[in-house]
C-alpha atoms as a PDB file:
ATOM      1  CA  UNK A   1       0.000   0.000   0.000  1.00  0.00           C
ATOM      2  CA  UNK A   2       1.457   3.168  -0.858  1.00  0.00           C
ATOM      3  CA  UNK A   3       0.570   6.072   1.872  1.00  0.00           C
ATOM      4  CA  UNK A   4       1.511   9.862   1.547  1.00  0.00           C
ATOM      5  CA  UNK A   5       1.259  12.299   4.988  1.00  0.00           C
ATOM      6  CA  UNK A   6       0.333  15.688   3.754  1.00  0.00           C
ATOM      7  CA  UNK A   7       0.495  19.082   4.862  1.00  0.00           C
ATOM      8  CA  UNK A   8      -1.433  22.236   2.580  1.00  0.00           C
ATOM      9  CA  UNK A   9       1.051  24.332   2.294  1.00  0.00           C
ATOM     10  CA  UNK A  10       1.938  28.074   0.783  1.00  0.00           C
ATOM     11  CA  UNK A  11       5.685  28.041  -0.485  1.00  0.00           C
ATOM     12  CA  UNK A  12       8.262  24.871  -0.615  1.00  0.00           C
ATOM     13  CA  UNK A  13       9.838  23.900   2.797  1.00  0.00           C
ATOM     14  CA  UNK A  14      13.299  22.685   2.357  1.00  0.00           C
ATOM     15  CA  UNK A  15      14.695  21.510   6.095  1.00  0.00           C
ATOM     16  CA  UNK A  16      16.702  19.360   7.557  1.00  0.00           C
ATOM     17  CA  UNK A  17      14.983  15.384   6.171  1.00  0.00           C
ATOM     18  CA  UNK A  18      11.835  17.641   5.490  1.00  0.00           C
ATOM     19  CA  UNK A  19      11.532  18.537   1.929  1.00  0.00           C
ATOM     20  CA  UNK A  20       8.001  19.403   0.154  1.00  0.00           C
ATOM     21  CA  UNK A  21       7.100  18.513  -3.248  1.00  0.00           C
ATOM     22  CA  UNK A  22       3.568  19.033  -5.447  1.00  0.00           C
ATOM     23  CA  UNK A  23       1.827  15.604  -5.101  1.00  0.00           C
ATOM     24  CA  UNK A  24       0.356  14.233  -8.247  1.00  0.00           C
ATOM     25  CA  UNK A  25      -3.476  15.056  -8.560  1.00  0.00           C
ATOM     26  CA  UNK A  26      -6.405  12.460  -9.795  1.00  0.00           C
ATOM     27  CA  UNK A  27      -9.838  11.630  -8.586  1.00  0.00           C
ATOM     28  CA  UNK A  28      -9.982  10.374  -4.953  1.00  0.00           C
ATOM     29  CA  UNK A  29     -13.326   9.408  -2.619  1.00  0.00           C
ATOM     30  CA  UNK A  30     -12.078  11.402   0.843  1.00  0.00           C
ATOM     31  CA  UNK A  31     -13.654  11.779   4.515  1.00  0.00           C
ATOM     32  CA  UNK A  32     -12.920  14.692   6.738  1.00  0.00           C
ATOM     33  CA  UNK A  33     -12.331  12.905  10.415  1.00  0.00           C
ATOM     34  CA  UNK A  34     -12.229  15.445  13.197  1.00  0.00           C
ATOM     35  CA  UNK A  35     -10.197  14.550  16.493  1.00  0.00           C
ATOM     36  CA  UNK A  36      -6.931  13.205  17.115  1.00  0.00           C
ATOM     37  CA  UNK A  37      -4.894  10.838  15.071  1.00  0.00           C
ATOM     38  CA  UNK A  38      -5.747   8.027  17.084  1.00  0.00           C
ATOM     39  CA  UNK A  39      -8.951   7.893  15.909  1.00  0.00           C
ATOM     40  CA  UNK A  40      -8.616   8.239  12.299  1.00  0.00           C
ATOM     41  CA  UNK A  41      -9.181   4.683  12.260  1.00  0.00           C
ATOM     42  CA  UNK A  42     -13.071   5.414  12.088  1.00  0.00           C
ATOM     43  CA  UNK A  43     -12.474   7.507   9.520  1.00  0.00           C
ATOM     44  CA  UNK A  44     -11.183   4.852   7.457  1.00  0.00           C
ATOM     45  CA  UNK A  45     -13.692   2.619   8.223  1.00  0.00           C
ATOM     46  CA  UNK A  46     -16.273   5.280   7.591  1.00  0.00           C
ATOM     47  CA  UNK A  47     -14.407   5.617   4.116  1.00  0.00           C
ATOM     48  CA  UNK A  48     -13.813   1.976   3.053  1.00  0.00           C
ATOM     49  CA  UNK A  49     -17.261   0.434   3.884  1.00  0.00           C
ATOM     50  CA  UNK A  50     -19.162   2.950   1.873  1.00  0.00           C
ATOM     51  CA  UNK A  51     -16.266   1.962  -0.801  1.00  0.00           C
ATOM     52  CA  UNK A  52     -17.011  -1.627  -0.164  1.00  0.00           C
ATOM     53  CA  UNK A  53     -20.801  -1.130  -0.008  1.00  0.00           C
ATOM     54  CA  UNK A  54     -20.842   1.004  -3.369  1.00  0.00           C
ATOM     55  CA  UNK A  55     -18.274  -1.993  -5.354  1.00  0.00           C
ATOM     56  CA  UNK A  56     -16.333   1.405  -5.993  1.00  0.00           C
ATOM     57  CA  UNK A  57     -12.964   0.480  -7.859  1.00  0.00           C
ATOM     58  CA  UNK A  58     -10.120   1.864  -5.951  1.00  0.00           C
ATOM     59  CA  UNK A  59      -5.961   1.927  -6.770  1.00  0.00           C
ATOM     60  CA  UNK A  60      -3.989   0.921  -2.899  1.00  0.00           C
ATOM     61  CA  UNK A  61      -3.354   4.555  -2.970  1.00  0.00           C
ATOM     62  CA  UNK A  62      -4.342   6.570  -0.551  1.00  0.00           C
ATOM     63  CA  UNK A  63      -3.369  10.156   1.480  1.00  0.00           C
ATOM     64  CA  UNK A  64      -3.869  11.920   4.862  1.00  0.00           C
ATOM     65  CA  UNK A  65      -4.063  15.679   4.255  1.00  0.00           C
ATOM     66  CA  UNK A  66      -3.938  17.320   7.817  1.00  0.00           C
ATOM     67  CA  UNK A  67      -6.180  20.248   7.281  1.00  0.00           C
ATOM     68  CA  UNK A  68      -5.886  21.508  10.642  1.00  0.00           C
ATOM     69  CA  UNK A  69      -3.497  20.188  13.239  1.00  0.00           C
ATOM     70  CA  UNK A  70      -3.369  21.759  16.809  1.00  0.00           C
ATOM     71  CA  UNK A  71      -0.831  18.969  18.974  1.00  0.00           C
ATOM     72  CA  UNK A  72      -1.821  21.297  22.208  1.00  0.00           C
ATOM     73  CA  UNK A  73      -5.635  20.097  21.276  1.00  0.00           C
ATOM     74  CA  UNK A  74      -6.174  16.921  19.554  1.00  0.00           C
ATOM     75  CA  UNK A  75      -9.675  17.306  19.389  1.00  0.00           C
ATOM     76  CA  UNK A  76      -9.443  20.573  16.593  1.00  0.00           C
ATOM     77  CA  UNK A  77      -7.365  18.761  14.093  1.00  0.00           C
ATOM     78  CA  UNK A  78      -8.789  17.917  10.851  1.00  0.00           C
ATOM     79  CA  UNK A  79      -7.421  15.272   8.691  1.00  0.00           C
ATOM     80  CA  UNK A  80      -9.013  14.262   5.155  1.00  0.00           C
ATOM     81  CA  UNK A  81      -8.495  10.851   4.082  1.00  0.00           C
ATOM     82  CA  UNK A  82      -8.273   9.800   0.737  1.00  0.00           C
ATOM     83  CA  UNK A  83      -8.679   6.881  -1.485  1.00  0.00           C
ATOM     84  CA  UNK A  84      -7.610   7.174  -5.084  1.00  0.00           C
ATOM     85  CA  UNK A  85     -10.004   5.814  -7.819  1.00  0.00           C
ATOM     86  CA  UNK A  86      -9.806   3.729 -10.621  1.00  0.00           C
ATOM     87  CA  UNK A  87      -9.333   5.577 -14.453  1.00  0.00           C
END
């Protein structure tokens, strides 16, 4: 399964191991889970049994955009899951 962490951001960070790149684009199913990351395992579940329930064709592809990540307050962060379709 090939997983990418992602971060929005507004210019390239270049840092230490940390170096940003533009992620290639195509048509995903996502979730929004809101909490901390040790729940985002409801998230996927949320995302892969309506996958499962539709017969929706997916790649092993997926990414975690964190919207909104507060490590002071777990419970603001947003994180959007995605699963990358089939062409």
């Amino acid at each position: 399964m090939d997983t990418e962490a992602c971060f929005p951001v507004t210019r390239a960070v270049e840092m230490d191991e940390i170096k940003s790149r533009a992620l290639k684009g195509g048509e995903v199913l996502a979730v929004l889970h809101h909490g901390p990351h040790e729940t985002l395992k409801e998230g996927y579940r949320r995302l892969f049994g309506y996958i499962r329930e539709h017969g929706i064709p997916t790649t092993d592809k997926q990414r975690e955009v964190y919207l909104k990540y507060d490590p002071d307050n777990s419970e603001e962060n947003v994180t959007e899951i995605q699963v990358f379709l089939h062409d």
